[in-house]
N, C-alpha and C. Protein backbone atom coordinates (compact mmCIF):
# COMPACT_ATOMS: atom_id res chain seq x y z
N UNK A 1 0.84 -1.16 0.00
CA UNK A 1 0.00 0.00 0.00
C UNK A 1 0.88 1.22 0.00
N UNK A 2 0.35 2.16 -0.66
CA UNK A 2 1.03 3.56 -0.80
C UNK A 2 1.04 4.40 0.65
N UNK A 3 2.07 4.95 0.36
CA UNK A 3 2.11 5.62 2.05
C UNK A 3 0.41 6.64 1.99
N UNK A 4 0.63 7.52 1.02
CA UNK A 4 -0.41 7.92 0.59
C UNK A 4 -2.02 7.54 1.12
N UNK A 5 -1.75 6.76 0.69
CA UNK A 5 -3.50 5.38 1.20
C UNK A 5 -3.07 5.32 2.76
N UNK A 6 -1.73 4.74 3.23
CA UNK A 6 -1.60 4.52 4.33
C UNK A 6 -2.30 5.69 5.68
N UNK A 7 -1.79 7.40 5.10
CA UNK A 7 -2.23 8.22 5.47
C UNK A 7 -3.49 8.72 5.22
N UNK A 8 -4.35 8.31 4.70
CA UNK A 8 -5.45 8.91 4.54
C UNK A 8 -6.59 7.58 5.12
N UNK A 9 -5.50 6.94 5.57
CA UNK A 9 -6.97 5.70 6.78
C UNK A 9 -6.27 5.92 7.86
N UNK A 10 -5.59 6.85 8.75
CA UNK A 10 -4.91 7.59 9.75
C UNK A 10 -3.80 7.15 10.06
N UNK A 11 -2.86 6.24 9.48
CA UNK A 11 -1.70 5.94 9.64
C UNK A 11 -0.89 7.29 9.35
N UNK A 12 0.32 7.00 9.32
CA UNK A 12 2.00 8.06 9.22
C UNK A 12 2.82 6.96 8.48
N UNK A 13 3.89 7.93 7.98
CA UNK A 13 4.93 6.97 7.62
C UNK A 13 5.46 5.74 8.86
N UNK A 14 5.49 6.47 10.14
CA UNK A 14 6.38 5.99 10.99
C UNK A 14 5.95 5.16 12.08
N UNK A 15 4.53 5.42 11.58
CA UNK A 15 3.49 4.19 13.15
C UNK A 15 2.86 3.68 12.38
N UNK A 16 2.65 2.46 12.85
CA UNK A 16 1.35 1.53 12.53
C UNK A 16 0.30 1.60 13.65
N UNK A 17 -0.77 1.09 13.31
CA UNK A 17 -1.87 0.66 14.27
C UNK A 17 -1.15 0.81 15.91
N UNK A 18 -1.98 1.78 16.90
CA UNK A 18 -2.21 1.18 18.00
C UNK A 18 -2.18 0.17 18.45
N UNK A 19 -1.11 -0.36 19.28
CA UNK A 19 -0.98 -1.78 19.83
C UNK A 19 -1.56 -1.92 20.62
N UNK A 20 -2.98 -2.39 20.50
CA UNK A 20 -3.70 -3.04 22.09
C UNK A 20 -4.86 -1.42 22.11
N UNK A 21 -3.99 -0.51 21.83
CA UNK A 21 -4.83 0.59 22.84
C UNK A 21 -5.95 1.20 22.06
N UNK A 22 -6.66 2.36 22.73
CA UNK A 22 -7.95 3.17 21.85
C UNK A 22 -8.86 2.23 22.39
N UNK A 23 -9.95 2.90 21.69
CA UNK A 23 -11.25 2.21 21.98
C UNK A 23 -11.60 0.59 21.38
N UNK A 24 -10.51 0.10 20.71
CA UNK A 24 -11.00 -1.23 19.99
C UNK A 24 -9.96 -2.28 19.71
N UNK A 25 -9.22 -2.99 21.18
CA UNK A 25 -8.20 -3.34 21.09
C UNK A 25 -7.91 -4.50 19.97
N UNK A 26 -6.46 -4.40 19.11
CA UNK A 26 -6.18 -5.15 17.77
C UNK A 26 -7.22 -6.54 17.73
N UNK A 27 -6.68 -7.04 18.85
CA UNK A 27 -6.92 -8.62 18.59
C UNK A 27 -8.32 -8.53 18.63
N UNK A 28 -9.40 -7.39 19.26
CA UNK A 28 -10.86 -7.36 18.35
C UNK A 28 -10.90 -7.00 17.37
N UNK A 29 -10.36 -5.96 16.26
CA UNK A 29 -10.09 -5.45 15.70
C UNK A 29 -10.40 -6.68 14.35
N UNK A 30 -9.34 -7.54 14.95
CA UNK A 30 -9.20 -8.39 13.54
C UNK A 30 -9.88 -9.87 13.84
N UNK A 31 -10.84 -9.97 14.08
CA UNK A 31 -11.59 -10.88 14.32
C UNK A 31 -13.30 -10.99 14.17
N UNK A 32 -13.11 -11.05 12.66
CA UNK A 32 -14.66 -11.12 11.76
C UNK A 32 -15.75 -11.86 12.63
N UNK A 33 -16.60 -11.42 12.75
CA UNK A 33 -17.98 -11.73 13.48
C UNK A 33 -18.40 -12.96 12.36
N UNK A 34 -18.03 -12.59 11.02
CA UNK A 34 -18.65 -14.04 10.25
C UNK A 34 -17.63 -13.89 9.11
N UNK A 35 -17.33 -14.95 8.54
CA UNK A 35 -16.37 -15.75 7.32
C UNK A 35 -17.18 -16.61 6.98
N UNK A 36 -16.99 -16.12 5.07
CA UNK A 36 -17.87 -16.82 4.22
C UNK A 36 -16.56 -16.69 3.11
N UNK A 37 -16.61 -18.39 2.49
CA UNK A 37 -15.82 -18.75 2.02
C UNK A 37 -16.30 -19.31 0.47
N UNK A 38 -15.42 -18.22 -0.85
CA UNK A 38 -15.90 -19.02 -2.33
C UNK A 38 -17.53 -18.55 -2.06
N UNK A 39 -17.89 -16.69 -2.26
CA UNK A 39 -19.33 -16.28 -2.38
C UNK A 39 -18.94 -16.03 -3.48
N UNK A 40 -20.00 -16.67 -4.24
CA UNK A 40 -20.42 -16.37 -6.03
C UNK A 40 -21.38 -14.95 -5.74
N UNK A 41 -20.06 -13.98 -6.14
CA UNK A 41 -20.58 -12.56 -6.42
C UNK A 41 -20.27 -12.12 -7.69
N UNK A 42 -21.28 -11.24 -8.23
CA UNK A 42 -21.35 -10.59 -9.23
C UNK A 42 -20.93 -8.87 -9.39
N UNK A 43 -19.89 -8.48 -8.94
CA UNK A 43 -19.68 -7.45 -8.98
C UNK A 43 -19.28 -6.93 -7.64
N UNK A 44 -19.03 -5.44 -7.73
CA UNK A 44 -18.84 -4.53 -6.13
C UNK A 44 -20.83 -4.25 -5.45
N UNK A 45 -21.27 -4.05 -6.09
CA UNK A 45 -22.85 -3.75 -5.77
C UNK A 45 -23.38 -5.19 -4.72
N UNK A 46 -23.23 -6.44 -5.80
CA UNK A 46 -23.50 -7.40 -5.46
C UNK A 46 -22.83 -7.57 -4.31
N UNK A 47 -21.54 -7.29 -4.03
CA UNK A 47 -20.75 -7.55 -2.93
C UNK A 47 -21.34 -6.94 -1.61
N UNK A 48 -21.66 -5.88 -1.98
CA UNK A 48 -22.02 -4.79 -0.46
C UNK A 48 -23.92 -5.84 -0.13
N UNK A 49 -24.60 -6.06 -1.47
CA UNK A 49 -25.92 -6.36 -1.24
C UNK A 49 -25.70 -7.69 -0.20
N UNK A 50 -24.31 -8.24 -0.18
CA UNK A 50 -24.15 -9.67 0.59
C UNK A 50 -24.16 -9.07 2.07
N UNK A 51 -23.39 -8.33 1.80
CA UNK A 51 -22.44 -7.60 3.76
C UNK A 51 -23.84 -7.49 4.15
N UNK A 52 -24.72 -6.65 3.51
CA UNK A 52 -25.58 -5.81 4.10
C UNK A 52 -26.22 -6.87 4.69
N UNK A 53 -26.84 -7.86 4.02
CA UNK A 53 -27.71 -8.64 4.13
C UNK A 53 -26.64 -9.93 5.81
N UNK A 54 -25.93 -9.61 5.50
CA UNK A 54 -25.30 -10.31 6.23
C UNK A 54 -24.89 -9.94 7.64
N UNK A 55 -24.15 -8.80 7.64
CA UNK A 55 -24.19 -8.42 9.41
C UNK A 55 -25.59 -7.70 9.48
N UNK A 56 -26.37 -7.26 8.24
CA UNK A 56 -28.03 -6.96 9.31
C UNK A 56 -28.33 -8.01 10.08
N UNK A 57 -28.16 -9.64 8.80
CA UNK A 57 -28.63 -10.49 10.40
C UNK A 57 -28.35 -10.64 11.00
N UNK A 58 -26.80 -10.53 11.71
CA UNK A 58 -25.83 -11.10 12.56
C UNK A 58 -26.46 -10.04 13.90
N UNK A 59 -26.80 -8.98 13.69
CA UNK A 59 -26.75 -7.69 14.66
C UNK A 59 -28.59 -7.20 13.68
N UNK A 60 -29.41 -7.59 13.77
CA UNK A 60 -30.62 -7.49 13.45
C UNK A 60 -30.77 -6.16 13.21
N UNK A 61 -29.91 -5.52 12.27
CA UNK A 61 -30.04 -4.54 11.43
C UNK A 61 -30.65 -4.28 10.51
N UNK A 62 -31.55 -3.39 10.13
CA UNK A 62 -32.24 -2.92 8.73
C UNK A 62 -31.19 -3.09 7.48
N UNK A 63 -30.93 -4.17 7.03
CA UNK A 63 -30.27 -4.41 6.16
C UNK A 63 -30.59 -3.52 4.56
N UNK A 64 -31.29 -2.62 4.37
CA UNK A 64 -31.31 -1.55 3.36
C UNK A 64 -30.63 -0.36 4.13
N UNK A 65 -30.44 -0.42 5.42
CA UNK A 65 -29.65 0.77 5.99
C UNK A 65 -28.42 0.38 5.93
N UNK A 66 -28.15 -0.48 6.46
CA UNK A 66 -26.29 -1.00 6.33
C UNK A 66 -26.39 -0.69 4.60
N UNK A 67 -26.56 -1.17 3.93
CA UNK A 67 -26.76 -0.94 2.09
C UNK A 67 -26.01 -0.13 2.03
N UNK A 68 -27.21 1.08 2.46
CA UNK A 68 -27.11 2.95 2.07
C UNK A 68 -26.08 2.95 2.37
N UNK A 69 -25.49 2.67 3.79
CA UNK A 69 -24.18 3.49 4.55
C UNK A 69 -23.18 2.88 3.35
N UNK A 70 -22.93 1.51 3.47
CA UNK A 70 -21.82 1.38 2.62
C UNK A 70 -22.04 1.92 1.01
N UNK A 71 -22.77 2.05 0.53
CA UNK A 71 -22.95 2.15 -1.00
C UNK A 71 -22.68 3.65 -1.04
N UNK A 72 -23.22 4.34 -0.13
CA UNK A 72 -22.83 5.84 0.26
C UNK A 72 -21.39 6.13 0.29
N UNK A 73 -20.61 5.24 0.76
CA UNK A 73 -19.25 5.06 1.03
C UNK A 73 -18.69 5.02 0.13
N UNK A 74 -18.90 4.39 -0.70
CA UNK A 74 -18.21 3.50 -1.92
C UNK A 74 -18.39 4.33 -3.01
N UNK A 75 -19.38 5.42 -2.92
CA UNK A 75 -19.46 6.24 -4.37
C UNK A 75 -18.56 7.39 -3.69
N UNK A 76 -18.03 7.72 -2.89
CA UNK A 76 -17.30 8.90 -2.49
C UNK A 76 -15.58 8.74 -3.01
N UNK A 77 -15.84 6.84 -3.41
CA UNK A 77 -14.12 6.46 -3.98
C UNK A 77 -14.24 4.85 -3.31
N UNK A 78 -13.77 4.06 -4.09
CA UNK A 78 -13.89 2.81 -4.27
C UNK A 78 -13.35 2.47 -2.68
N UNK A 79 -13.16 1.45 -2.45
CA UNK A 79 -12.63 1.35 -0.96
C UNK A 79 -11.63 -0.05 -1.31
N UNK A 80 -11.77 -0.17 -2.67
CA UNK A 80 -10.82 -1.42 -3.01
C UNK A 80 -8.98 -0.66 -2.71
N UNK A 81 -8.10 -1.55 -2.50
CA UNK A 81 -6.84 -0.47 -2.29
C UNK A 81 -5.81 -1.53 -3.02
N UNK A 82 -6.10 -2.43 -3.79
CA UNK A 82 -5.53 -3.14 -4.76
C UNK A 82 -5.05 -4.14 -3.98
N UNK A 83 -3.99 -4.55 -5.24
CA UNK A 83 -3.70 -6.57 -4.14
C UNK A 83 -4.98 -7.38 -4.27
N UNK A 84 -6.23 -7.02 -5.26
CA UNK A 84 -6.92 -7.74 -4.87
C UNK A 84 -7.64 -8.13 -3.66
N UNK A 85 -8.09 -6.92 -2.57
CA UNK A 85 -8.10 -7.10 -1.25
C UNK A 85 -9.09 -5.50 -1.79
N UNK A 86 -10.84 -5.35 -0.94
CA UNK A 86 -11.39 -4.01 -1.16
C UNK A 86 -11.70 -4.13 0.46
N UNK A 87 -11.84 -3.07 1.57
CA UNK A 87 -12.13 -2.82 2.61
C UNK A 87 -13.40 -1.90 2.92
N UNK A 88 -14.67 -2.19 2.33
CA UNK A 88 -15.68 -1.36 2.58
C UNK A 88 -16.27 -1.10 4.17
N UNK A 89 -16.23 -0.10 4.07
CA UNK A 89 -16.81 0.40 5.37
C UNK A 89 -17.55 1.64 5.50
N UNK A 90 -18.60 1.42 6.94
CA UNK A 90 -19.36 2.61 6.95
C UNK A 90 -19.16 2.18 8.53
N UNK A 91 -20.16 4.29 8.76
CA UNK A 91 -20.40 4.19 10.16
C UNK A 91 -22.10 3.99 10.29
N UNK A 92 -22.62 3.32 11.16
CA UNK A 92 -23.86 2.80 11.37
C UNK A 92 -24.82 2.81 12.89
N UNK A 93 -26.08 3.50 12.57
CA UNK A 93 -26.79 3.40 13.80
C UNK A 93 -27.30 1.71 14.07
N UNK A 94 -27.36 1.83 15.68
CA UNK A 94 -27.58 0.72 16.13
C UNK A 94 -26.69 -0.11 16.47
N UNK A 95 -25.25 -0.34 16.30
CA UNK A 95 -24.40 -1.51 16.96
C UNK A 95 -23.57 -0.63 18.20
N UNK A 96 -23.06 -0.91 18.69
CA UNK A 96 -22.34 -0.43 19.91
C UNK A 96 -20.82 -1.02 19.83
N UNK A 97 -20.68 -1.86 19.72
CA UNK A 97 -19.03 -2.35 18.81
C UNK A 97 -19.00 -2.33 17.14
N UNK A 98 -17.49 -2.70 16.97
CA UNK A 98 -17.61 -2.71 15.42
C UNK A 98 -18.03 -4.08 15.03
N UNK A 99 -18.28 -4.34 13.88
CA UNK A 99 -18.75 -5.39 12.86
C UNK A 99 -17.76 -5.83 11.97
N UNK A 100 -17.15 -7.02 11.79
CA UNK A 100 -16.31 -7.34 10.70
C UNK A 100 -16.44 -8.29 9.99
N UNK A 101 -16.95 -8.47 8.87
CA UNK A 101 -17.25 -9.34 8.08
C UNK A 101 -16.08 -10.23 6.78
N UNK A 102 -15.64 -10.74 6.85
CA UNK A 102 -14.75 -11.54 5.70
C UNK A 102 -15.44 -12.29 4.67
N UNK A 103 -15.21 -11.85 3.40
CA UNK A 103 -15.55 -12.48 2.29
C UNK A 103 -14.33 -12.79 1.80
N UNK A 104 -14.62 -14.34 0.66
CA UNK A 104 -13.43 -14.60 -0.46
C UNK A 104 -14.45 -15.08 -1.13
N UNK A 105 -14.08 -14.32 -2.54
CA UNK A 105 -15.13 -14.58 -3.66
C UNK A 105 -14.56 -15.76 -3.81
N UNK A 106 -15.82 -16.56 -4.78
CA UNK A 106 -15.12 -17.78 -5.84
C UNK A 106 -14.34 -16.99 -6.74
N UNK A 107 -14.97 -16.28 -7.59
CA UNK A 107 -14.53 -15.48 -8.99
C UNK A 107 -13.86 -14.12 -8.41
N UNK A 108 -12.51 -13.54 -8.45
CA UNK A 108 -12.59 -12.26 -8.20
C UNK A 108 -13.43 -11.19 -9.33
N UNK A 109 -13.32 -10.35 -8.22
CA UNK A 109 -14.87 -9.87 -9.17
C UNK A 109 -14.33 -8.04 -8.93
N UNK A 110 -15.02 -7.20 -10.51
CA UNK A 110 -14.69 -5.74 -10.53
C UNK A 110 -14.87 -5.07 -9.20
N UNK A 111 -13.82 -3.94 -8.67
CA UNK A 111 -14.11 -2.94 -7.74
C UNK A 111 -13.45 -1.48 -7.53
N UNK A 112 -13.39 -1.89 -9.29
CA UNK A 112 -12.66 -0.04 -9.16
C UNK A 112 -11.54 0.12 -8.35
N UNK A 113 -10.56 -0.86 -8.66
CA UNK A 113 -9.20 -0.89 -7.52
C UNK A 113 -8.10 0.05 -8.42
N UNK A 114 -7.08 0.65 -7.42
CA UNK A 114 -6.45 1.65 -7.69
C UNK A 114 -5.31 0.84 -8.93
N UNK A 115 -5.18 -0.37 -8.78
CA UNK A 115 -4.27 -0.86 -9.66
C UNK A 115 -5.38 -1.92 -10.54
N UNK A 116 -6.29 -1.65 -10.62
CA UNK A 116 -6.95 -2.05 -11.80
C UNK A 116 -7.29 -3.66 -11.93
N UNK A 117 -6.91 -4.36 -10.49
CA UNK A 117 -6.88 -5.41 -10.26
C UNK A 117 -8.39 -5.87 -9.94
N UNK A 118 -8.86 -7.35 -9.90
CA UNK A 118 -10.24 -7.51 -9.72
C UNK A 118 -9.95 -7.75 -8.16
N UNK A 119 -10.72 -7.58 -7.19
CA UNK A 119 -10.76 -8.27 -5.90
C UNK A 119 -11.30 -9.66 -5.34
N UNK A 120 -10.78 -10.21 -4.71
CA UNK A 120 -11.17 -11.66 -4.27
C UNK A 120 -11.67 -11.68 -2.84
N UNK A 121 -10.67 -10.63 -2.05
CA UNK A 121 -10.98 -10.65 -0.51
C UNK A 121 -11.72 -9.01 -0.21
N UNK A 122 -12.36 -10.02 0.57
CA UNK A 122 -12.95 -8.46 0.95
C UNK A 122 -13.54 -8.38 2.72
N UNK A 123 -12.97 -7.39 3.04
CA UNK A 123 -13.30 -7.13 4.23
C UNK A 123 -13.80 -6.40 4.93
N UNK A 124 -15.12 -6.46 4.98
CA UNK A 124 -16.25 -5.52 5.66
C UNK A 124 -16.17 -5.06 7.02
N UNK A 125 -16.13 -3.50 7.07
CA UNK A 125 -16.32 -3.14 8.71
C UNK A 125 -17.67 -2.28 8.72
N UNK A 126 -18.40 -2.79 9.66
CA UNK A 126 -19.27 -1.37 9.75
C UNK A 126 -18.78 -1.21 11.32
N UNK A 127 -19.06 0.12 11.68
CA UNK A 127 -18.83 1.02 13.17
C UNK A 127 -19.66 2.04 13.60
N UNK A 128 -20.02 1.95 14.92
CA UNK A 128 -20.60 2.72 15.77
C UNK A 128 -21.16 3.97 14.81
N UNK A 129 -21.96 4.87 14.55
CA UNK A 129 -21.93 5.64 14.27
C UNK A 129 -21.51 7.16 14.63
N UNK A 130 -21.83 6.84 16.09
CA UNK A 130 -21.23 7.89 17.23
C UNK A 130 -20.23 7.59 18.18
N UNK A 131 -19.18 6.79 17.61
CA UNK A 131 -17.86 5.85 17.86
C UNK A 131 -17.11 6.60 17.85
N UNK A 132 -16.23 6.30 18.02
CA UNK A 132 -14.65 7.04 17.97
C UNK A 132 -13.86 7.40 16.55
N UNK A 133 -13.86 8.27 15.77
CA UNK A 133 -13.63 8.69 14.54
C UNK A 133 -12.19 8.01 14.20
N UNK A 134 -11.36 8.29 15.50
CA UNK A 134 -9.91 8.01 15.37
C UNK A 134 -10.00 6.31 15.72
N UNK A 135 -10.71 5.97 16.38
CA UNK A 135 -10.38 4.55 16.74
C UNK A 135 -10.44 3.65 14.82
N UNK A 136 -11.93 4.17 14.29
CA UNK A 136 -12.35 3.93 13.45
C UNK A 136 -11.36 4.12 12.20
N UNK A 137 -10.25 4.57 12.17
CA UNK A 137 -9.68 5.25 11.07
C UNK A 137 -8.32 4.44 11.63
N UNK A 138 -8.25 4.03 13.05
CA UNK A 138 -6.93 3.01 13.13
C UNK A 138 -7.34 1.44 13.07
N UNK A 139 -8.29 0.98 13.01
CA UNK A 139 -9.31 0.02 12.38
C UNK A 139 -9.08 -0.05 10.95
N UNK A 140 -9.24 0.90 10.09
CA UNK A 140 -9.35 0.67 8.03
C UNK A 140 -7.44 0.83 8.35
N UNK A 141 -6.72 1.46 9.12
CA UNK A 141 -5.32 1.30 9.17
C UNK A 141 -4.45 -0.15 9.06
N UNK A 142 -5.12 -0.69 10.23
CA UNK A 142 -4.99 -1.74 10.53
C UNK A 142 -5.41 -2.98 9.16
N UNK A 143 -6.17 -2.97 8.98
CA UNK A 143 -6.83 -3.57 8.99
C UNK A 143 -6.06 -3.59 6.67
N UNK A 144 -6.45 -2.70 6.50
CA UNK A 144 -5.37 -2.38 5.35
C UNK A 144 -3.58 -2.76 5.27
N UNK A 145 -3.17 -2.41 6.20
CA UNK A 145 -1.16 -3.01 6.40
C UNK A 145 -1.59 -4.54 6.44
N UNK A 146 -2.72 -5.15 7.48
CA UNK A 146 -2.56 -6.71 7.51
C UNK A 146 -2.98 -6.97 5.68
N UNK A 147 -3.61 -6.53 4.98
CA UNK A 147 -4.57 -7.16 4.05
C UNK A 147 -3.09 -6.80 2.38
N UNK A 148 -2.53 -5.63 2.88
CA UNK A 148 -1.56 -5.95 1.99
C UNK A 148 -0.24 -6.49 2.10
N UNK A 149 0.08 -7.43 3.13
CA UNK A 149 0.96 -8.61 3.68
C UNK A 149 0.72 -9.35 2.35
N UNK A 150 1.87 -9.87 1.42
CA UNK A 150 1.26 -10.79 0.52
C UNK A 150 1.05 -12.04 1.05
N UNK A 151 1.88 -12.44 1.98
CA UNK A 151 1.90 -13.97 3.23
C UNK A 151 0.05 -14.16 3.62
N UNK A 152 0.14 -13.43 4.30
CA UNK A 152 -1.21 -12.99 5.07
C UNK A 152 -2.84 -13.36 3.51
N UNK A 153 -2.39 -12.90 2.49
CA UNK A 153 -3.68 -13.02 1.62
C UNK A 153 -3.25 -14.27 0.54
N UNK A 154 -2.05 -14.81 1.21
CA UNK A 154 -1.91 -16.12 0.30
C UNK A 154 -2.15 -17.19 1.29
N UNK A 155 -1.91 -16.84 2.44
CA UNK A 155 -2.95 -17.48 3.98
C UNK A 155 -4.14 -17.68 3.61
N UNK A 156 -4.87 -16.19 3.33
CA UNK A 156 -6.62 -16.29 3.05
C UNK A 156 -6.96 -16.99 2.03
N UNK A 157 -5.81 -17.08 0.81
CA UNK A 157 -6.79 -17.60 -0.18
C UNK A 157 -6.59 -18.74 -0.18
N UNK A 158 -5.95 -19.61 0.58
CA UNK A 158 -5.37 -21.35 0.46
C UNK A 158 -6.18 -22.27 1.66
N UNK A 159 -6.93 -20.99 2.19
CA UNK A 159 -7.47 -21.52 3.30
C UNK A 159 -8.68 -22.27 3.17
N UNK A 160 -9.01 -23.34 3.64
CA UNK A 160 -9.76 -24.27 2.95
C UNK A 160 -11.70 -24.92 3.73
N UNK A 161 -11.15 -23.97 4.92
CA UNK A 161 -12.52 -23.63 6.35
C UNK A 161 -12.56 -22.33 6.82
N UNK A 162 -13.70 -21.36 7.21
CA UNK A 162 -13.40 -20.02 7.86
C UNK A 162 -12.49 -20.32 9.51
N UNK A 163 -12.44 -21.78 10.00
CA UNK A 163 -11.43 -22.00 10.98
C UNK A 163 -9.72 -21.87 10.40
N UNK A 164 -9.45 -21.98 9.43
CA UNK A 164 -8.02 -21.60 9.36
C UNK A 164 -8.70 -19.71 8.87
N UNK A 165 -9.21 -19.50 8.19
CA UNK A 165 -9.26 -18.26 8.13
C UNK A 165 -9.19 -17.38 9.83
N UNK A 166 -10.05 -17.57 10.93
CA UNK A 166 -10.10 -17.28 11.80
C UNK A 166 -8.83 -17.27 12.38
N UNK A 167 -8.08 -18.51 12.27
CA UNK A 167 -6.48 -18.93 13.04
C UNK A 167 -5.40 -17.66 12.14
N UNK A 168 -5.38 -16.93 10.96
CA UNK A 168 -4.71 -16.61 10.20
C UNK A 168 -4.92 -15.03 11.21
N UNK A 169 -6.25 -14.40 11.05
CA UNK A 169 -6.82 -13.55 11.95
C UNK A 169 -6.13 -13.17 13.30
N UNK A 170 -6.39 -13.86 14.11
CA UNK A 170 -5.84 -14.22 15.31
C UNK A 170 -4.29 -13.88 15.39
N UNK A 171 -3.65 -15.19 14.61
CA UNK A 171 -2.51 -14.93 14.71
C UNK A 171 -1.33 -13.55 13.88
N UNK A 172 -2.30 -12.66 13.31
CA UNK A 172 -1.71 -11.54 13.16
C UNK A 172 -2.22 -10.59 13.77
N UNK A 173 -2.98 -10.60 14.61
CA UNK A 173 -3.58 -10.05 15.91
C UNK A 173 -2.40 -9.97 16.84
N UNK A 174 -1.99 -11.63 17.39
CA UNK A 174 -1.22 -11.56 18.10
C UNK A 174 0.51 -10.93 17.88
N UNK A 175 0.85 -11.10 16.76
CA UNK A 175 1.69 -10.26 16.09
C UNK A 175 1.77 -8.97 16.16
N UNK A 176 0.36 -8.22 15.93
CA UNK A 176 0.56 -7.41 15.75
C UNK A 176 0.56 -6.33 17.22
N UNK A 177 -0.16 -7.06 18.00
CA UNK A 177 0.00 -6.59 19.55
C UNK A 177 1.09 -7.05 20.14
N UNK A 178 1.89 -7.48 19.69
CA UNK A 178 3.16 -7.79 20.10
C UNK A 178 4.51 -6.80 20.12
């Protein structure tokens, strides 16, 4: 990832992610509420219509509101950041922690990525709406440095249950609070 990108999801050249601290310590941070493995999606639209539909049920959300927020998101500038890896996110009424969702398409599929690449992984956050702006912005930080590890997304894609996906999670959690 470009330092560029790096700084504009609240990183610096010279820090990474908060270790442990802020409102949303790492090792929650990186630990998807649900992993879905090989979703036959049709596009970036199709992609968000899954999330939505997906942590609405997890957290009995108006799943046309999660929609809006992210689709709202996503027309302001793609949220794909290349590598084949897009990080959509919104902020959302009704949850009180964050939400993290993991997808791996079957097919990588279009998302308007900065290097023109299709995406395969994708990793959904929604957050508090009246949350912590900065916690939230060292979250897409985070959460972006792990996703362009090439180790780390040749982990995700060889992984063959959302239990090694989860173990891959974890253990750059623990890494990274280390």
């Amino acid at each position: 990832m470009s330092i560029d990108a790096t700084m504009a999801m609240g990183g610096s050249r010279d820090d990474g992610p908060a270790k442990g601290q802020g409102a949303y310590p790492v090792e929650r941070w990186l630990d998807p509420c649900e992993i879905q493995l090989d979703v036959d999606l049709h596009g970036r639209r199709h992609a968000l219509e899954f999330v939505a539909a997906t942590i609405g049920g997890i957290h009995g959300l108006d799943r046309e509101a999660v929609l809006r927020a992210l689709w709202r998101r996503e027309l302001v500038g793609s949220t794909a950041i290349g590598c084949g890896v897009a990080i959509p996110h919104a902020r959302i009424e009704g949850i009180a922690q964050p939400a993290i969702l993991y997808l791996r398409a079957k097919t990588p599929i279009e998302f308007a990525a900065p290097d023109a690449k299709p995406v395969r992984h994708v990793l959904a956050i929604v957050v508090p709406a009246d949350g912590d702006a900065e916690a939230h912005l060292q979250l897409l930080a985070a959460v972006a440095s792990m996703l362009t590890e090439r180790e780390f997304r040749e982990r995700l894609a060889a992984a063959e249950d959302p239990r090694e996906i989860r173990r891959a999670f974890a253990d750059f959690g623990r890494k990274a609070a280390a």
